[in-house]
C-alpha atoms as a PDB file:
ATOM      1  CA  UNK A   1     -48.358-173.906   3.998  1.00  0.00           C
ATOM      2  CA  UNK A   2     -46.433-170.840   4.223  1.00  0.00           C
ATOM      3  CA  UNK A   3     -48.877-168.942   4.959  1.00  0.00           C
ATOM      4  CA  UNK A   4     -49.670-170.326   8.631  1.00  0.00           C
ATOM      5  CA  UNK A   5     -46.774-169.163  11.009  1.00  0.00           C
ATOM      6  CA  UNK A   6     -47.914-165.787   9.513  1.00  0.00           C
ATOM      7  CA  UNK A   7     -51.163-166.308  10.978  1.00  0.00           C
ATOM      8  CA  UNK A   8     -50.366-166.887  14.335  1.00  0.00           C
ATOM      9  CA  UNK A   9     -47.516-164.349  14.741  1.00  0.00           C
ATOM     10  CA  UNK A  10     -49.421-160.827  14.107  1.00  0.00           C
ATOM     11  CA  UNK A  11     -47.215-158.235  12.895  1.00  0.00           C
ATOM     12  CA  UNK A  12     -45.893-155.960  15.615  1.00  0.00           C
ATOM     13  CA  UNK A  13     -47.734-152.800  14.061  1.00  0.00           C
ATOM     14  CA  UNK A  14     -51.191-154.779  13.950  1.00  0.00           C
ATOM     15  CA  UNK A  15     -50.592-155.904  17.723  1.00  0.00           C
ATOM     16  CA  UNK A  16     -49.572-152.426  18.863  1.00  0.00           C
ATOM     17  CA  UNK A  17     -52.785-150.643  17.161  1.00  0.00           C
ATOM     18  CA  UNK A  18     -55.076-153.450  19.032  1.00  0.00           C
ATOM     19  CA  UNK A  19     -53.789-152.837  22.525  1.00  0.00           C
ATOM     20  CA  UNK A  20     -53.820-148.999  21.872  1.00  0.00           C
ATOM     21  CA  UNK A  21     -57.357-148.710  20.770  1.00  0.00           C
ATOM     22  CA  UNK A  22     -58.255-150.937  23.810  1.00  0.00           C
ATOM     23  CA  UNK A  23     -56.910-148.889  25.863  1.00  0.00           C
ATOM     24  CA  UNK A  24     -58.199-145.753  24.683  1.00  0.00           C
ATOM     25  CA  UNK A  25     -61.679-147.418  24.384  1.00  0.00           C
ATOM     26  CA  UNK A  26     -61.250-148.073  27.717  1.00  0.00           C
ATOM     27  CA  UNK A  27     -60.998-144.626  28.724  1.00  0.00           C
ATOM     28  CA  UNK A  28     -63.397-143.060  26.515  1.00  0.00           C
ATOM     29  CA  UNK A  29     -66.076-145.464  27.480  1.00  0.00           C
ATOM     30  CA  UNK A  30     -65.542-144.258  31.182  1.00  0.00           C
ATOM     31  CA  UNK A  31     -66.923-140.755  31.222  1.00  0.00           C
ATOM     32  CA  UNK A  32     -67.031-140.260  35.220  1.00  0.00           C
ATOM     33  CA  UNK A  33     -63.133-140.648  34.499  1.00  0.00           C
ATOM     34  CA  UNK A  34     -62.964-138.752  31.637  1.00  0.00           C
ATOM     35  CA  UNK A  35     -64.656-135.710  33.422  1.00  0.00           C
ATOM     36  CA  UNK A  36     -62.647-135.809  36.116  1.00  0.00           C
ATOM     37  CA  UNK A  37     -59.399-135.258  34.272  1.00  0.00           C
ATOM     38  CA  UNK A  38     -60.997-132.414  33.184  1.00  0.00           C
ATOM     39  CA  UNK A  39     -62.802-130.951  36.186  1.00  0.00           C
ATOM     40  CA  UNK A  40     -59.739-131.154  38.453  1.00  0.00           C
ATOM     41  CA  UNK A  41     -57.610-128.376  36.613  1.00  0.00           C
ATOM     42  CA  UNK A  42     -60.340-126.300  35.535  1.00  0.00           C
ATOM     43  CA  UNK A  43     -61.048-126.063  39.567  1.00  0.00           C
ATOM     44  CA  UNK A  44     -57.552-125.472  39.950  1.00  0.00           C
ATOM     45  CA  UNK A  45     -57.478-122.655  36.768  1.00  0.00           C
ATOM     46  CA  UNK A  46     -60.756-120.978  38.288  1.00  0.00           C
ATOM     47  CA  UNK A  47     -59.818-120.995  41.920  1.00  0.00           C
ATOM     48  CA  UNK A  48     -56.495-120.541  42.394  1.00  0.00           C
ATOM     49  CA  UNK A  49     -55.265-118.749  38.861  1.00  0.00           C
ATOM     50  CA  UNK A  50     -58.071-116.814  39.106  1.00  0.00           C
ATOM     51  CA  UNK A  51     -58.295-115.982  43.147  1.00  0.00           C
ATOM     52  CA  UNK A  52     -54.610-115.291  43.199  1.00  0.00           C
ATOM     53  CA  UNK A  53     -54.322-111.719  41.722  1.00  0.00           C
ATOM     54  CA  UNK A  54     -50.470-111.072  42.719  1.00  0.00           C
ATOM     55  CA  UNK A  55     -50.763-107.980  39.845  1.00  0.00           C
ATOM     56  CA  UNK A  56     -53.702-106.420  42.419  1.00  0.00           C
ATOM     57  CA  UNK A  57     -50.547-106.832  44.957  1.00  0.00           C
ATOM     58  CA  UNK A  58     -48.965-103.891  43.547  1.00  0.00           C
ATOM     59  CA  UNK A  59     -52.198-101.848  41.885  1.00  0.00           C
ATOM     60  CA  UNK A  60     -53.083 -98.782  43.314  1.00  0.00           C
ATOM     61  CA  UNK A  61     -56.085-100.266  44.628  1.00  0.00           C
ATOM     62  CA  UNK A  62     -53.386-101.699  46.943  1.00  0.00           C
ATOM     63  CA  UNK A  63     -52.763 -98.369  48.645  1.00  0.00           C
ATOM     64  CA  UNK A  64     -56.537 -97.781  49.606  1.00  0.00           C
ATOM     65  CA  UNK A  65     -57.593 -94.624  51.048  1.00  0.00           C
ATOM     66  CA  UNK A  66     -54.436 -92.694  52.138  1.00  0.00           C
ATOM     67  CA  UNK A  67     -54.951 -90.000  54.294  1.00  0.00           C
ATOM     68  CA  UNK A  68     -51.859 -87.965  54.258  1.00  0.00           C
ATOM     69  CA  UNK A  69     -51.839 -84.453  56.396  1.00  0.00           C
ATOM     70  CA  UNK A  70     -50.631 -81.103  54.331  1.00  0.00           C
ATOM     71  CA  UNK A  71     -46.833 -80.480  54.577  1.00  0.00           C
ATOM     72  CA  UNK A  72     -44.980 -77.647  54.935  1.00  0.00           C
ATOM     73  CA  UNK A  73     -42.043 -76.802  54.021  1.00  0.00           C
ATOM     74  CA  UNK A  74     -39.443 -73.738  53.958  1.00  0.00           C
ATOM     75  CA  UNK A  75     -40.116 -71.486  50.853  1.00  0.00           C
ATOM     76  CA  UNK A  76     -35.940 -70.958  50.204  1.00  0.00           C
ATOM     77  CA  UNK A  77     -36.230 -74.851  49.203  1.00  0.00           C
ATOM     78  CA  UNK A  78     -38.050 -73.666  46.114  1.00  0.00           C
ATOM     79  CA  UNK A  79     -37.793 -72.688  42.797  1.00  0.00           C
ATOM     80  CA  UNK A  80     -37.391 -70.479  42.847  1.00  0.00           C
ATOM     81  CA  UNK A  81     -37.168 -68.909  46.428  1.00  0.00           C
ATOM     82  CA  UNK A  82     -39.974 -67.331  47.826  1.00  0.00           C
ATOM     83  CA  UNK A  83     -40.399 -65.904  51.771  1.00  0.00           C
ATOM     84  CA  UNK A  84     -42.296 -67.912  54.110  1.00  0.00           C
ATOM     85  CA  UNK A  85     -43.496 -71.440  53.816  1.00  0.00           C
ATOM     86  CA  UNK A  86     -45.352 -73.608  51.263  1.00  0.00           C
ATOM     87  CA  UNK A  87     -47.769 -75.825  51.960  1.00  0.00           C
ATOM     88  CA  UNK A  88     -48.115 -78.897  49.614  1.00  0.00           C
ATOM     89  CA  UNK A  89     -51.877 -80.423  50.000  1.00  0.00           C
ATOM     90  CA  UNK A  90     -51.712 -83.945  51.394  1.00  0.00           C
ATOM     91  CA  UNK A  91     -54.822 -84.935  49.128  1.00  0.00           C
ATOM     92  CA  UNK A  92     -52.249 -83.600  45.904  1.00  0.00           C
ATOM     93  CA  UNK A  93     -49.723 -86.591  47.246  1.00  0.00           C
ATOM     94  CA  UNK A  94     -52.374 -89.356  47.607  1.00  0.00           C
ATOM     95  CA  UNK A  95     -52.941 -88.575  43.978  1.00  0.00           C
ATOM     96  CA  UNK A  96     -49.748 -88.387  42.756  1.00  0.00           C
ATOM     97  CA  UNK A  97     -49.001 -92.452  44.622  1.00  0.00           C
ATOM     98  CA  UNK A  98     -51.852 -93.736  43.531  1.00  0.00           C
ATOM     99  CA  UNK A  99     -50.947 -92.332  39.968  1.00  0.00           C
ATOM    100  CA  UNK A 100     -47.459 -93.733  40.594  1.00  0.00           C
ATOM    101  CA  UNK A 101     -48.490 -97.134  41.494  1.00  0.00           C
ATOM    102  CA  UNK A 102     -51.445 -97.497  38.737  1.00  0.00           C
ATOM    103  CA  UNK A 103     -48.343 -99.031  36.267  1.00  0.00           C
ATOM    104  CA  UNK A 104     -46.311-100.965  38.493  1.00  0.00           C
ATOM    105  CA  UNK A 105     -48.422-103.887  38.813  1.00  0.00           C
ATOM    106  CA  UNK A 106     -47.858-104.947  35.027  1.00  0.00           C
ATOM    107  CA  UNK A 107     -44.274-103.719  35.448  1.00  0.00           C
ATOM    108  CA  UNK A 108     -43.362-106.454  38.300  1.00  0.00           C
ATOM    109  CA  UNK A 109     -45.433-109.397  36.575  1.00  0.00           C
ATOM    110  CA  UNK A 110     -43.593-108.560  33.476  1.00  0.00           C
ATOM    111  CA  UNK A 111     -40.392-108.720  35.364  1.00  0.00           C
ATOM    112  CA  UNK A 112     -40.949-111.921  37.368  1.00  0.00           C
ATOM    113  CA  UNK A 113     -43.491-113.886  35.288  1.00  0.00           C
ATOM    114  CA  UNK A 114     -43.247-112.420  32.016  1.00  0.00           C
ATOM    115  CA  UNK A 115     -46.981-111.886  31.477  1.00  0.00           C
ATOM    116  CA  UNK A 116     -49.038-109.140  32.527  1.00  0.00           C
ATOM    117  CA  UNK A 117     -51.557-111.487  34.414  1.00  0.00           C
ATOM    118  CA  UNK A 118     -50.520-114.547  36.698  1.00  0.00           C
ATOM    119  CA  UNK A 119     -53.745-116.514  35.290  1.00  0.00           C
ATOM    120  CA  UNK A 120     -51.879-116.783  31.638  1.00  0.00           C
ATOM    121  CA  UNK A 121     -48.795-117.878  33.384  1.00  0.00           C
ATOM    122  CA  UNK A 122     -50.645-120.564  35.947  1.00  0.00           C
ATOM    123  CA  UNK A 123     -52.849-122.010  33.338  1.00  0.00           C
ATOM    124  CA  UNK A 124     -49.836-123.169  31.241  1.00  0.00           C
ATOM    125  CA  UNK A 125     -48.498-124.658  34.507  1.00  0.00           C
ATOM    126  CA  UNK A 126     -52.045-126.765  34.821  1.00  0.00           C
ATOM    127  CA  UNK A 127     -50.841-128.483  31.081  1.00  0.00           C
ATOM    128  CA  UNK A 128     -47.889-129.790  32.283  1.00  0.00           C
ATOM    129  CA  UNK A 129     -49.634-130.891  35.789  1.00  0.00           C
ATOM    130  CA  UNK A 130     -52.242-132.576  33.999  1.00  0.00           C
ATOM    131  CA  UNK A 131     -49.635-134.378  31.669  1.00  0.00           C
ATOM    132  CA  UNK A 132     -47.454-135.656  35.017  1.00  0.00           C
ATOM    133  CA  UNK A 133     -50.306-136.830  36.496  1.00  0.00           C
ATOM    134  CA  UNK A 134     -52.038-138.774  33.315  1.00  0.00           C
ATOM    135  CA  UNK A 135     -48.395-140.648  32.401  1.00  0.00           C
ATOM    136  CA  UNK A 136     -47.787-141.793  36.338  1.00  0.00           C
ATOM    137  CA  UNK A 137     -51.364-143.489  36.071  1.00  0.00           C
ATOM    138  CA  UNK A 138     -50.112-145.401  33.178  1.00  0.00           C
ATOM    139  CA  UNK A 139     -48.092-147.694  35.617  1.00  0.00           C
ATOM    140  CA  UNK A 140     -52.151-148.370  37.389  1.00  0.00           C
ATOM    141  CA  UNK A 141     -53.190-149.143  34.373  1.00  0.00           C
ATOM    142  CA  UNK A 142     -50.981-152.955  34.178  1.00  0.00           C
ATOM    143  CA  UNK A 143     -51.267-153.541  37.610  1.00  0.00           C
ATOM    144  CA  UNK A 144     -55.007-153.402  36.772  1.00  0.00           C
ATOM    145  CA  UNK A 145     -55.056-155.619  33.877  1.00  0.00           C
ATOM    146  CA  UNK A 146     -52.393-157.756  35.500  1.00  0.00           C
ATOM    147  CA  UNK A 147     -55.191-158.750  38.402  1.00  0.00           C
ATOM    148  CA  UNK A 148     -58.267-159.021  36.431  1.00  0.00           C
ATOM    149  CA  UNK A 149     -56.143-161.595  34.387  1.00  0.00           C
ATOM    150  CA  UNK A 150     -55.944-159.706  30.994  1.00  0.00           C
ATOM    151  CA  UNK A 151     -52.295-159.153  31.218  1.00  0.00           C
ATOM    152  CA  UNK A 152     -51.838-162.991  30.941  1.00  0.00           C
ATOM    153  CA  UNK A 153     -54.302-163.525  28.478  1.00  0.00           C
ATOM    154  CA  UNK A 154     -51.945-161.121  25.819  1.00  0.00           C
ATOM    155  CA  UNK A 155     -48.283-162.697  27.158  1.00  0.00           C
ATOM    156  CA  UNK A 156     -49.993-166.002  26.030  1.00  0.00           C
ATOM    157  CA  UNK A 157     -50.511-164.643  22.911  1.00  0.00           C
ATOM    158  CA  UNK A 158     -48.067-164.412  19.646  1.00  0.00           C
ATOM    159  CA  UNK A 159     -48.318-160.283  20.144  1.00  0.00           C
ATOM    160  CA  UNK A 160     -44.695-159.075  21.052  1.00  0.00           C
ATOM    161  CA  UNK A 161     -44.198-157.968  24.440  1.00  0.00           C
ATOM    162  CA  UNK A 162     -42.639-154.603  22.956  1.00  0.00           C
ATOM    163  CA  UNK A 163     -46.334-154.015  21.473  1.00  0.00           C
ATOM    164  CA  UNK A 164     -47.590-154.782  24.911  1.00  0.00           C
ATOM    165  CA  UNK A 165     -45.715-151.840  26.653  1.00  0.00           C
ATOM    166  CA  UNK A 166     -46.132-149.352  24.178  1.00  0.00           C
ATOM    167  CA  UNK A 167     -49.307-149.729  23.491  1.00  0.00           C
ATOM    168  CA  UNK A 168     -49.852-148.609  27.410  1.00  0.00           C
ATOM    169  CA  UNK A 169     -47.041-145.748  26.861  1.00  0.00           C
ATOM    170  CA  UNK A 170     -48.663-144.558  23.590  1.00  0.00           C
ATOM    171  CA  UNK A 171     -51.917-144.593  25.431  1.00  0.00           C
ATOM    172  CA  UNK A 172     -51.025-142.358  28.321  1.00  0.00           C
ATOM    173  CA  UNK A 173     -49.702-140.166  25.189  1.00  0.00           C
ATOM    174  CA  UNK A 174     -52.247-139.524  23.590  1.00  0.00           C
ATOM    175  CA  UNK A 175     -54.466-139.095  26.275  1.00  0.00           C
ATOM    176  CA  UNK A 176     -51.592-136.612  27.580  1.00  0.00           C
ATOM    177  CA  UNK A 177     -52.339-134.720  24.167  1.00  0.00           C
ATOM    178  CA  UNK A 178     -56.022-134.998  24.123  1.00  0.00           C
ATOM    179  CA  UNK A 179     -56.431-133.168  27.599  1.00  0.00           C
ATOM    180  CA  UNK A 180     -53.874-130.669  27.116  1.00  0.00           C
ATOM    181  CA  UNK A 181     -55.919-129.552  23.952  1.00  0.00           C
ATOM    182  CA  UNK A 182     -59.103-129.337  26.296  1.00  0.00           C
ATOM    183  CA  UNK A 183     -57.372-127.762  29.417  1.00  0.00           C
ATOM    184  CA  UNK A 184     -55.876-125.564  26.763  1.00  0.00           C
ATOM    185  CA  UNK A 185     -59.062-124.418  24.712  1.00  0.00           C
ATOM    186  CA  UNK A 186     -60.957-124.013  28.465  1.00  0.00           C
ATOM    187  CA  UNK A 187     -57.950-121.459  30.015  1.00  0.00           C
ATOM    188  CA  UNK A 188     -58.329-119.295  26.182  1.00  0.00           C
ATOM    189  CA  UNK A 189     -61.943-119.341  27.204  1.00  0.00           C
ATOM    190  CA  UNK A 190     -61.214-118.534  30.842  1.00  0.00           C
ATOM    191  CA  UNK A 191     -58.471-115.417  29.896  1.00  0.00           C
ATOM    192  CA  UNK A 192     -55.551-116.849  29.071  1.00  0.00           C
ATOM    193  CA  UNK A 193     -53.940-114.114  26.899  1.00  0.00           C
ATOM    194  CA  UNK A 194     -51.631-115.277  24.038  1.00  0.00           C
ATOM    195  CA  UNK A 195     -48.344-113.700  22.821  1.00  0.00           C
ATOM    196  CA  UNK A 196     -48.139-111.809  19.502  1.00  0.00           C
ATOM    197  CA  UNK A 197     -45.496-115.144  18.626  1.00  0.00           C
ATOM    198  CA  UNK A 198     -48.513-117.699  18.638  1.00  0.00           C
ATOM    199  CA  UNK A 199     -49.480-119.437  15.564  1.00  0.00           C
ATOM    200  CA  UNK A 200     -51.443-122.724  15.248  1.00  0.00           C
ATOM    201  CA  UNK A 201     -48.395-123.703  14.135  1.00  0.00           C
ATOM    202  CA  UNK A 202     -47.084-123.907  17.854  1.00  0.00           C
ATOM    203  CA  UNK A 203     -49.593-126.456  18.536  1.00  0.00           C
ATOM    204  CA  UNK A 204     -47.469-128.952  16.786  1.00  0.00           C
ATOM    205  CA  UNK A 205     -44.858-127.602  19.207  1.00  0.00           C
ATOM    206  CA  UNK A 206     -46.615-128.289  22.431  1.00  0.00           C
ATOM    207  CA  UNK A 207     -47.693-131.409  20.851  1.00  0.00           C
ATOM    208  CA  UNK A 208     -44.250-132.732  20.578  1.00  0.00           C
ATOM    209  CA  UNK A 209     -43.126-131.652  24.274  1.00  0.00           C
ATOM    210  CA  UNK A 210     -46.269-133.103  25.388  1.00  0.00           C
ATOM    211  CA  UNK A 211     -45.018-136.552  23.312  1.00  0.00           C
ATOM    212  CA  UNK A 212     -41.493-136.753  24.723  1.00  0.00           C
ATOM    213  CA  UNK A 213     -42.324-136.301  28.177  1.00  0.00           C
ATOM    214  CA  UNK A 214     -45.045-138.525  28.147  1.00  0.00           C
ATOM    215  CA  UNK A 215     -42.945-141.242  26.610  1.00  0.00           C
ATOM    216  CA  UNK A 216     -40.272-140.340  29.412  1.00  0.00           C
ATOM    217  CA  UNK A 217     -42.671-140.538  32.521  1.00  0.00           C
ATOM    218  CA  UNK A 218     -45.246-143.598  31.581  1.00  0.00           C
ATOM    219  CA  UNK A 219     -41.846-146.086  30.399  1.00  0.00           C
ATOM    220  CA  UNK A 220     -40.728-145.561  33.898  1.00  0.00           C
ATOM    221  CA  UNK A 221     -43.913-145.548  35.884  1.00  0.00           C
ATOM    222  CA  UNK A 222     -44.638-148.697  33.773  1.00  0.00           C
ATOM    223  CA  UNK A 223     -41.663-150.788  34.690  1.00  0.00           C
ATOM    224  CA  UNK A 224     -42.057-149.543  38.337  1.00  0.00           C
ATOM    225  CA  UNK A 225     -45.299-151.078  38.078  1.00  0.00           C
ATOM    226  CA  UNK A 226     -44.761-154.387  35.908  1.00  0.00           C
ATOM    227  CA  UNK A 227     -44.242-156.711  38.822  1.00  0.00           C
ATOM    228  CA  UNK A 228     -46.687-155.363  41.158  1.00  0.00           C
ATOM    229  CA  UNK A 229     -50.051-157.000  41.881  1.00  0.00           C
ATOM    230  CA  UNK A 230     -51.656-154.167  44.215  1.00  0.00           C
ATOM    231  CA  UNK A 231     -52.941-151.140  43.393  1.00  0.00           C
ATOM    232  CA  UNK A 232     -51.264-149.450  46.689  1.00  0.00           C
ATOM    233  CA  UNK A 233     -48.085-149.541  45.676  1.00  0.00           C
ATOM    234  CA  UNK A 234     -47.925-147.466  42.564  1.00  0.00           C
ATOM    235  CA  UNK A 235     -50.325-145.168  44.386  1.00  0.00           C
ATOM    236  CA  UNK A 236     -48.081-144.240  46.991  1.00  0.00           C
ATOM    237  CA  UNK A 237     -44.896-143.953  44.588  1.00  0.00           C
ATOM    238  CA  UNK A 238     -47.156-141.597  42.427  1.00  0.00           C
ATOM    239  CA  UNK A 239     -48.035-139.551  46.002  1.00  0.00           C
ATOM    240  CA  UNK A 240     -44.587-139.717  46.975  1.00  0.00           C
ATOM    241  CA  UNK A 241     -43.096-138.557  43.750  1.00  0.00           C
ATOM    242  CA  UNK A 242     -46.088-135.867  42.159  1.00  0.00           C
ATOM    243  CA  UNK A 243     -45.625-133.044  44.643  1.00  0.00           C
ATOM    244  CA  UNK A 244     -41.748-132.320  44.673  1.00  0.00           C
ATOM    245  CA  UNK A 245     -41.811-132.335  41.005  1.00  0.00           C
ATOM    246  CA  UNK A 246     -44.688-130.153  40.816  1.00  0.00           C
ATOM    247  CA  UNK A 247     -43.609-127.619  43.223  1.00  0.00           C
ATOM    248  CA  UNK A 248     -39.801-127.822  42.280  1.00  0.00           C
ATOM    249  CA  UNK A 249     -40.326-126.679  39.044  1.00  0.00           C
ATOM    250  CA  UNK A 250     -42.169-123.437  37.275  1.00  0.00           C
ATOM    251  CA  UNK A 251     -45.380-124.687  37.309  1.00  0.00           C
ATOM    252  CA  UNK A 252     -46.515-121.779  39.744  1.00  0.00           C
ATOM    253  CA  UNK A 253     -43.732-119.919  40.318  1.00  0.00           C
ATOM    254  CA  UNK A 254     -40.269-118.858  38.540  1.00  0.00           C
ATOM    255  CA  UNK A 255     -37.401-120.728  39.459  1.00  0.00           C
ATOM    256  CA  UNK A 256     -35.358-117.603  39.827  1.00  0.00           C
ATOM    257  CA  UNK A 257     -37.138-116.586  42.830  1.00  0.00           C
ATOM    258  CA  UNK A 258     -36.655-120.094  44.054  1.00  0.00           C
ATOM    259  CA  UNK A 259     -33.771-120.749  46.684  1.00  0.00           C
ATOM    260  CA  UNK A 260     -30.526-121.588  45.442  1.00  0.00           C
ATOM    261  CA  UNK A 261     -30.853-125.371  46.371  1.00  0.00           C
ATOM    262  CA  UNK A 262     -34.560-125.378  44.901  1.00  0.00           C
ATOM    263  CA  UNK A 263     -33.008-124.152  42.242  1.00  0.00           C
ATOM    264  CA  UNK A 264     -30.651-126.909  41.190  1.00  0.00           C
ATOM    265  CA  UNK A 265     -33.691-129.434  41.513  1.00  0.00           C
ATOM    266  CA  UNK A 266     -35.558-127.534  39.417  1.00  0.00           C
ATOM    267  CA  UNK A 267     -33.264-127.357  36.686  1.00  0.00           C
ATOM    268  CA  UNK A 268     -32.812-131.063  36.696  1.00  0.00           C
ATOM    269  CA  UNK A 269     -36.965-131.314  36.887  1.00  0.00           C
ATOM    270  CA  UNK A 270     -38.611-132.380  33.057  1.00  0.00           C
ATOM    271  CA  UNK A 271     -41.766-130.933  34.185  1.00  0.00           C
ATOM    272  CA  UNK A 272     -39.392-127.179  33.996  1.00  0.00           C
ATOM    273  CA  UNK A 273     -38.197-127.878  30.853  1.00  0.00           C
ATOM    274  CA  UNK A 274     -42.119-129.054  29.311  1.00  0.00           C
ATOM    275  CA  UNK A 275     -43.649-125.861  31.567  1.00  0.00           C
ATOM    276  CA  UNK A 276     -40.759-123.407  29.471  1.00  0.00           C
ATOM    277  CA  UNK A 277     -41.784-124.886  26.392  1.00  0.00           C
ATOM    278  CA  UNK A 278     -45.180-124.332  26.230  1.00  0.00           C
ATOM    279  CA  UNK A 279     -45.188-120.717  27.910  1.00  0.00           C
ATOM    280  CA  UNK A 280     -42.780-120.162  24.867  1.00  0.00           C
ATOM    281  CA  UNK A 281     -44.941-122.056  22.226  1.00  0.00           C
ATOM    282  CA  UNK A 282     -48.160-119.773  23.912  1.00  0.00           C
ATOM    283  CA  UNK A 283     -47.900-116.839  26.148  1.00  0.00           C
ATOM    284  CA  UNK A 284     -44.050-115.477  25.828  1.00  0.00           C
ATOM    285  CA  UNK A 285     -42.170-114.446  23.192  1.00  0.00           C
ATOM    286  CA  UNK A 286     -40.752-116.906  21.307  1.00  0.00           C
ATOM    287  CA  UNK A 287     -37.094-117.554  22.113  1.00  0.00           C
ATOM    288  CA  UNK A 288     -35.825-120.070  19.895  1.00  0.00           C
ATOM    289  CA  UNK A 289     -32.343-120.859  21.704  1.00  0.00           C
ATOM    290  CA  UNK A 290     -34.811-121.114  24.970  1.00  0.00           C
ATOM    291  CA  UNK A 291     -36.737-123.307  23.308  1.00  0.00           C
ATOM    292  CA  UNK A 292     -34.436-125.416  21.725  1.00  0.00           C
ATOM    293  CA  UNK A 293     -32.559-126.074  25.036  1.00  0.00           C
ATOM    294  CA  UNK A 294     -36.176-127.171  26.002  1.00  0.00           C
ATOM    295  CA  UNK A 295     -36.603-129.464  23.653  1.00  0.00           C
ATOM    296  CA  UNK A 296     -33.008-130.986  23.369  1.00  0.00           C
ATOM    297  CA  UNK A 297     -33.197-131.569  27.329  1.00  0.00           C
ATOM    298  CA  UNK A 298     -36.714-133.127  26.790  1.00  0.00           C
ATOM    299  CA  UNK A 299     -35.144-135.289  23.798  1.00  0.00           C
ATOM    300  CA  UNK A 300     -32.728-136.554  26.085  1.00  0.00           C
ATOM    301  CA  UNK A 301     -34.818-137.326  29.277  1.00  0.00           C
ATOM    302  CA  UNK A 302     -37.233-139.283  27.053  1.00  0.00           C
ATOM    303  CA  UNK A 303     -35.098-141.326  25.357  1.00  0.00           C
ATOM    304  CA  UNK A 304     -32.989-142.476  28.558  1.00  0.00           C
ATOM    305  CA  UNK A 305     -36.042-143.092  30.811  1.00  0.00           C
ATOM    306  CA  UNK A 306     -37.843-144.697  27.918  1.00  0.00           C
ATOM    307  CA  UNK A 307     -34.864-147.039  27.078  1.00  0.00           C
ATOM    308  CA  UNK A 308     -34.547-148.178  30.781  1.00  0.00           C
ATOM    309  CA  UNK A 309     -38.549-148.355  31.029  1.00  0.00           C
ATOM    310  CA  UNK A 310     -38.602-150.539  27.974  1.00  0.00           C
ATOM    311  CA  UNK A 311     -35.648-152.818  29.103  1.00  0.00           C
ATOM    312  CA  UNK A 312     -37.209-153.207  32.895  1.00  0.00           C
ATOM    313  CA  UNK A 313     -40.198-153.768  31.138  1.00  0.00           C
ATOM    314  CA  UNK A 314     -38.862-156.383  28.382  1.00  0.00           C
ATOM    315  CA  UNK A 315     -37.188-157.703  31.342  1.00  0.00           C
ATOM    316  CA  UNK A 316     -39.694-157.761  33.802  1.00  0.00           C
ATOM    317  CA  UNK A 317     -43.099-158.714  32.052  1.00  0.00           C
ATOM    318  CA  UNK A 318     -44.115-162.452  32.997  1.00  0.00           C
ATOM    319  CA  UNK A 319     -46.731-164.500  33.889  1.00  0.00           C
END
């Protein structure tokens, strides 16, 4: 007789790995979707990372064909001095700038991206876009289930309501993980050239930045959502909210060469902090106090957001 109120009040581990596989079920057995994640930053890795050669900027290719007249000049400026006038070739200085110039295109990517090639540096910047944009679509995901009646079904049920929300923040996790690996593998494929630092080890590493700002994002998008019965309105807060903290961060573009007031946002932007960590886990040199200022900020952010998520959810998740 014991036995029965176990029976009808599943374990919070059993009710969490039920919703979870649903929901990753879900999204597997949607490949349209599936490819889509996919196909958007690959488009954005081939056309943009790949059209936008800032190194050619500087190349000598730059210079094209200079056409520079002979000069003369006095012969008591040389050395030493000789009567009458020398006459310096103009083809002899062409040569010398474009010789001159043939360096300083790696020289000023190493200086302001710190990578010889802005694909390397923009493909990283696709991982963390990808990962923003899979954890706000968690909050879609309830709204969705909360109008084809499914939410209901599981409040009615004995499964605790803390399995119930992170089931959907695990979810937007690991899918987080799973397309980072993919985006990942495609930009190696692409060109994406790794430091001398990288190990497979690192993956763990990206793994776990990936994990704490997906916990971070979907426990906040998720309590945003929890009361909302149309699809519009998490929509437009994801629309609102994706660009500024795509383009305030260093996603394409250091913050240094940011304005000052940029700048500050940036610094307070996750997405800076996740985008830092994985250039440092894959295409920089690893610096450790960089990267554990990374991760302690990313430690932080998660746990706040996901505390106030989880409490707004708790709080918030009725019939």
């Amino acid at each position: 007789m014991t036995s029965a109120p176990n029976e009808c009040k599943p374990s919070f581990t059993r009710g969490l790995w039920a919703l979870t596989r649903r929901e990753l079920k879900k999204w597997l057995n949607d490949p349209v979707m599936l490819a889509m994640f996919i196909i958007q930053p690959l488009i954005w890795m081939g056309l943009l990372g790949k059209s936008m050669n800032i190194q050619g900027l500087f190349s000598s290719g730059s210079l094209g064909n200079i056409t520079i007249p002979n000069i003369q000049i006095p012969g008591r400026f040389a050395n030493p001095p000789i009567n009458g006038t020398i006459v310096i070739p103009g083809a002899l200085i062409a040569q010398q700038l474009q010789q001159m110039f043939s360096n300083i295109g790696e020289k000023v990517m190493m200086n302001t991206f710190g990578v010889t090639d802005y694909f390397s540096y923009m493909a990283v910047g696709m991982i963390s876009m990808i990962v923003m944009t899979t954890t706000m679509f968690s909050g879609m995901s309830i709204v969705w289930d909360r109008r084809l009646g499914f939410l209901d079904k599981v409040i009615s049920t004995p499964v605790s309501r803390a399995a119930i929300i992170f089931a959907k923040i695990l979810n937007s996790t690991f899918r987080a993980m799973f397309q980072a690996t993919v985006i990942l593998s495609l930009a190696y494929l692409i060109g994406l050239r790794l430091s001398s630092t990288f190990t497979l080890l690192n993956i763990l590493g990206i793994y776990a930045a990936i994990f704490l700002l997906s916990v971070g994002l979907s426990s906040i998008f998720i309590a945003f959502s929890i009361r909302s019965t149309r699809m519009e309105r998490p929509m437009q807060f994801v629309s609102l909210i994706t660009t500024p903290l795509m383009f305030a961060s260093n996603t394409f573009f250091p913050t240094s060469m940011m304005p000052t007031w940029m700048q500050i946002i940036a610094h307070a932007n996750p997405l800076t902090y996740l985008t830092d960590a994985i250039r440092q886990l894959t295409i920089l040199p690893l610096n450790t106090s960089s990267l554990i200022i990374d991760f302690i900020y990313l430690g932080i952010f998660a746990s706040i957001l996901a505390t106030i998520g989880i409490v707004l959810s708790w709080r918030y998740l009725t019939k």
